[in-house]
N, C-alpha and C. Protein backbone atom coordinates (compact mmCIF):
# COMPACT_ATOMS: atom_id res chain seq x y z
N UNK A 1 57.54 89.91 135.66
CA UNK A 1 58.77 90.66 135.84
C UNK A 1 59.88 89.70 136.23
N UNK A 2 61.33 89.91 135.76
CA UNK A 2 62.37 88.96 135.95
C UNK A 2 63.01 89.88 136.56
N UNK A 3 63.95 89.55 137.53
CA UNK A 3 64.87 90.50 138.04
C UNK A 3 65.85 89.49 138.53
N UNK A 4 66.78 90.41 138.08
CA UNK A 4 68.50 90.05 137.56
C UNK A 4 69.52 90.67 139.00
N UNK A 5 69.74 89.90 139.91
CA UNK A 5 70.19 90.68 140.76
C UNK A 5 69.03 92.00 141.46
N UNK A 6 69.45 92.67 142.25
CA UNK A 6 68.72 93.97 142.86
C UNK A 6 68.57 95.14 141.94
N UNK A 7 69.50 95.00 140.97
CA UNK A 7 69.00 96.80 140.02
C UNK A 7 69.20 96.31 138.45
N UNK A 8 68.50 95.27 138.02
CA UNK A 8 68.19 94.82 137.21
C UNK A 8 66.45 94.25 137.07
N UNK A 9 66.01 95.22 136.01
CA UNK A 9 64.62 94.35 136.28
C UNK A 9 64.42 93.95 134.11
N UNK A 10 63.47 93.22 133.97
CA UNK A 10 63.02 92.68 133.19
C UNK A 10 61.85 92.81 132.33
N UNK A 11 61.02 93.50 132.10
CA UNK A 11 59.41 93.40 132.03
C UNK A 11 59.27 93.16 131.09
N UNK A 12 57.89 92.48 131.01
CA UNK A 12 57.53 91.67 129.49
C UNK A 12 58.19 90.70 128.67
N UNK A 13 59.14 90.03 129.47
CA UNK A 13 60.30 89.27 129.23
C UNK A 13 59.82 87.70 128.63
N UNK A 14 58.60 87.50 129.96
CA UNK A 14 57.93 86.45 130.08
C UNK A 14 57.21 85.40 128.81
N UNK A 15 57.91 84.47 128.09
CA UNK A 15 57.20 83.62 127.05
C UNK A 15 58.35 83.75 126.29
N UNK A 16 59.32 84.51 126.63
CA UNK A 16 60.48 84.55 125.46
C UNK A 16 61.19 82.74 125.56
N UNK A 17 61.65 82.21 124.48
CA UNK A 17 62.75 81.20 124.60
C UNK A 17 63.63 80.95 125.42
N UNK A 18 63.76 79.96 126.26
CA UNK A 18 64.66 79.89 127.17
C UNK A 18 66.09 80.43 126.78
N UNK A 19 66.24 79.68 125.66
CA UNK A 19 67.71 79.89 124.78
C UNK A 19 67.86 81.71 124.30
N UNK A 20 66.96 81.95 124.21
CA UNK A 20 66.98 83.31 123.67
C UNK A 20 67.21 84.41 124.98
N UNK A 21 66.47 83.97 126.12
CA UNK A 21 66.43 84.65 127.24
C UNK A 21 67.74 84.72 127.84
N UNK A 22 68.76 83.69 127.84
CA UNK A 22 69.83 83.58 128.25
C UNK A 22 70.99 84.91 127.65
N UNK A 23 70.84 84.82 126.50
CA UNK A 23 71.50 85.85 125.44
C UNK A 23 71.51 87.17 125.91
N UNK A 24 69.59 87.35 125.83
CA UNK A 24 69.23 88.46 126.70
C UNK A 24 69.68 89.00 127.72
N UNK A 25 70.04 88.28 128.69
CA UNK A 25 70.47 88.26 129.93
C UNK A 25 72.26 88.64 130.20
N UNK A 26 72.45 88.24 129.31
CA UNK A 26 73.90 88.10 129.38
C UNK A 26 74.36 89.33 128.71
N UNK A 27 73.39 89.81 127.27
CA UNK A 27 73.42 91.50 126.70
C UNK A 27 73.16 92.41 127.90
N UNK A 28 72.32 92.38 128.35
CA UNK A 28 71.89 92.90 129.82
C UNK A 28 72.70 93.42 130.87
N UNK A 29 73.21 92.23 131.26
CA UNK A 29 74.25 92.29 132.15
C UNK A 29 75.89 92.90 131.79
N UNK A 30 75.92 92.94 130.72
CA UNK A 30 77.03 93.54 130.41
C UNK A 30 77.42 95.00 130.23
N UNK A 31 76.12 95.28 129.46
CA UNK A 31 75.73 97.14 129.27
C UNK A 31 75.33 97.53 130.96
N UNK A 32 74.64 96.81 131.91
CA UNK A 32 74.62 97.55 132.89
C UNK A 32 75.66 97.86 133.64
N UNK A 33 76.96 96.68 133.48
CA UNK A 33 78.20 96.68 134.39
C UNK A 33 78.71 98.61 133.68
N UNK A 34 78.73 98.65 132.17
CA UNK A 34 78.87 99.69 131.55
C UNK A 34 78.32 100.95 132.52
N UNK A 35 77.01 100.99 132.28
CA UNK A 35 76.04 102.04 132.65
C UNK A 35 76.53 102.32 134.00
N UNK A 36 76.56 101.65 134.79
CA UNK A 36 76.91 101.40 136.28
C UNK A 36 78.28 102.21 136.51
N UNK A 37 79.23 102.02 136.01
CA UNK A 37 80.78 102.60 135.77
C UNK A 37 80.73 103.88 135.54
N UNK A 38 79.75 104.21 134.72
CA UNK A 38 79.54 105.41 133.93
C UNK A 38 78.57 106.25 134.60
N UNK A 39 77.93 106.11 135.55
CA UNK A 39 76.75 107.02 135.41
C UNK A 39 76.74 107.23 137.14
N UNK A 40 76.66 108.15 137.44
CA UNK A 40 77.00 108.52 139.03
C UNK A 40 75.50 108.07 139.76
N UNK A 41 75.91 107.12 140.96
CA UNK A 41 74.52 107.35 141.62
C UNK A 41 73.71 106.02 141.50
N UNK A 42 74.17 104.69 140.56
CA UNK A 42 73.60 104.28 139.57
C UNK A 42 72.42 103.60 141.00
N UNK A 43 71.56 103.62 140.49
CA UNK A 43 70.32 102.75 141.28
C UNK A 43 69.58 101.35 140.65
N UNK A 44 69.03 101.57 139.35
CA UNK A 44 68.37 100.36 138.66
C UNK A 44 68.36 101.01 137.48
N UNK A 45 68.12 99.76 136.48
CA UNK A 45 67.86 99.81 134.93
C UNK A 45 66.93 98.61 135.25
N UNK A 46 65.31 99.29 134.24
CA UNK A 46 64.13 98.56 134.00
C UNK A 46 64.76 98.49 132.24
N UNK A 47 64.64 96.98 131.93
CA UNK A 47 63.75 97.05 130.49
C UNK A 47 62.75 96.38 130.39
N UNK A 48 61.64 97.13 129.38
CA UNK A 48 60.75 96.31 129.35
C UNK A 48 60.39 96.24 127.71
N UNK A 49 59.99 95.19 127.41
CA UNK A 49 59.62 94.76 125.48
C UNK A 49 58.00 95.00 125.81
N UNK A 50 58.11 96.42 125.48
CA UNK A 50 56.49 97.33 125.07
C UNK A 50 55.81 96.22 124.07
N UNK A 51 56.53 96.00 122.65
CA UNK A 51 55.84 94.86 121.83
C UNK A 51 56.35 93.78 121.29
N UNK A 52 56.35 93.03 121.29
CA UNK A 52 56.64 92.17 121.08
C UNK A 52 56.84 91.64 119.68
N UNK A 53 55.71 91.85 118.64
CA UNK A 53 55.72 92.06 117.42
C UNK A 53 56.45 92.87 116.73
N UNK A 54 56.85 93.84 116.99
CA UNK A 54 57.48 94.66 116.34
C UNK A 54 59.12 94.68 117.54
N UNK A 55 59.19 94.31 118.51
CA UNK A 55 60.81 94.36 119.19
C UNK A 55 60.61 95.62 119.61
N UNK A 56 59.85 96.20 120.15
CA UNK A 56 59.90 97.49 120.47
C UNK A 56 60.35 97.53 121.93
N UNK A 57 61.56 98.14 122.40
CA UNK A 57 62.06 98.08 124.00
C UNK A 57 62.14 99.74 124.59
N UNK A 58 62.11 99.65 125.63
CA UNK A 58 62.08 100.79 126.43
C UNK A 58 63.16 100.41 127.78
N UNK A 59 64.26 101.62 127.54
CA UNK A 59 64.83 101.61 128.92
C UNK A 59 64.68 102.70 129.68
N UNK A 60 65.12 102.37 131.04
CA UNK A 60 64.50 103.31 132.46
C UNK A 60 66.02 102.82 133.04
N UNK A 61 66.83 104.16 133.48
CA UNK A 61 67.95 103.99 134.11
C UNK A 61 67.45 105.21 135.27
N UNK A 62 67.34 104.56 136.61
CA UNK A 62 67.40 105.33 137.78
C UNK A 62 68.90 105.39 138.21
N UNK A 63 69.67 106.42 138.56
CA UNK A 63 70.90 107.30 139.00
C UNK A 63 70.85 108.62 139.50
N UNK A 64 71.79 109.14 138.98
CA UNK A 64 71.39 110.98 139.86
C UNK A 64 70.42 111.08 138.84
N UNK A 65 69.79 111.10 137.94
CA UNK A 65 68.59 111.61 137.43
C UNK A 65 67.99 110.01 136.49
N UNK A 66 67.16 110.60 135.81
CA UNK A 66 66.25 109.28 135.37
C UNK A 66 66.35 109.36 133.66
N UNK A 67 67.17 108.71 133.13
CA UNK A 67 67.52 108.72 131.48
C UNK A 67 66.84 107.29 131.41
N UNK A 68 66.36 108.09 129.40
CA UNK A 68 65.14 106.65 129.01
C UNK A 68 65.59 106.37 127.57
N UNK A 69 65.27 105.41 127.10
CA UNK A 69 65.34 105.29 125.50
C UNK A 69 64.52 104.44 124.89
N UNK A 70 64.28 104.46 123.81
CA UNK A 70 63.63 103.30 123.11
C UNK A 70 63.66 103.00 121.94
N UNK A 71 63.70 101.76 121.35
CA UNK A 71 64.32 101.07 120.20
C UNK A 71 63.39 99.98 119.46
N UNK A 72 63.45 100.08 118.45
CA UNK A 72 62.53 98.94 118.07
C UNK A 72 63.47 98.01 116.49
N UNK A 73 63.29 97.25 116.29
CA UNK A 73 64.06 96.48 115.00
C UNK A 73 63.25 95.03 114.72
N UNK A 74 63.59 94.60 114.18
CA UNK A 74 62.94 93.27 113.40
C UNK A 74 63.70 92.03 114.41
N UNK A 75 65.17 92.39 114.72
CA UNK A 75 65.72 91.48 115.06
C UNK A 75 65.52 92.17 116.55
N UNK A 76 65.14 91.36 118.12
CA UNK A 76 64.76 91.64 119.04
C UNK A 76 66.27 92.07 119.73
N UNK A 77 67.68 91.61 119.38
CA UNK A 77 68.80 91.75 120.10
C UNK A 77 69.14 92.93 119.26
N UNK A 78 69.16 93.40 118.14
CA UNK A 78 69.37 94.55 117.96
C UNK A 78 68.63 95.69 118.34
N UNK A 79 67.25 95.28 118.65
CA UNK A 79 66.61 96.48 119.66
C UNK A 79 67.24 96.87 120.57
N UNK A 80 67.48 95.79 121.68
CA UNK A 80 67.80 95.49 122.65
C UNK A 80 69.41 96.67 123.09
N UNK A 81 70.63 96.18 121.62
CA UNK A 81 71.39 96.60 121.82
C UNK A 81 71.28 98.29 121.25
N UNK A 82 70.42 98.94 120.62
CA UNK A 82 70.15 100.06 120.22
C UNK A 82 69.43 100.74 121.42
N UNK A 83 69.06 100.52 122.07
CA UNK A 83 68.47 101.06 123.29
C UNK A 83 69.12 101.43 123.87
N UNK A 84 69.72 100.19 124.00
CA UNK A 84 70.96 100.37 125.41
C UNK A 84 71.91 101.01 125.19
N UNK A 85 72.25 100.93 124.06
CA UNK A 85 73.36 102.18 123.08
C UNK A 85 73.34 103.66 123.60
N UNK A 86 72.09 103.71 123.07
CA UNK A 86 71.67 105.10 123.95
C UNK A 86 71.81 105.75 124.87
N UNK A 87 71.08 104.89 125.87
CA UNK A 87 71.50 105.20 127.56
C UNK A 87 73.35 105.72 127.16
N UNK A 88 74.11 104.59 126.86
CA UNK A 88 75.24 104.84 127.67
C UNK A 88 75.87 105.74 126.96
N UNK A 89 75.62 106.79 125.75
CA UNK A 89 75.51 107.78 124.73
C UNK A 89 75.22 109.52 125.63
N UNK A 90 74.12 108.90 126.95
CA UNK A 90 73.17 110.11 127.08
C UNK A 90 74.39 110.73 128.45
């Protein structure tokens, strides 16, 4: 588990490219400043990469209630950003 600050967590993150992880991180951090603005209450956002092979991601946003999504694509940052799309959609 990586954790990004206190309401940022990471899972299954672990073995990714340094160079790639950075990207990650920085997509991350930007949709949560989003989510955070937007969503009353905000507490944490988990993601975690369910597979790896296929880019399959799952998000977990704790706030006044608990919204989830999940995304999968060939390219792992377009999962990433289709997920997170979501959340800030819901």
């Amino acid at each position: 588990m990586i954790e990004l600050g206190g309401s940022i967590k990471l899972s299954n993150f672990e073995g990714i490219e340094p160079a790639l992880l950075i990207v990650i991180k920085k997509v991350v951090g930007n949709y949560t400043k989003k989510i955070s603005e937007s969503f009353k209450e905000f507490k944490e956002i988990m993601i975690t990469l369910e597979d790896k092979s296929t880019n399959k991601i799952a998000v977990r946003v704790k706030a006044d209630k608990e919204y989830t999504s999940e995304a999968s694509d060939k390219n792992l940052f377009f999962a990433l950003d289709k997920a997170l799309s979501i959340i800030l959609k819901q």
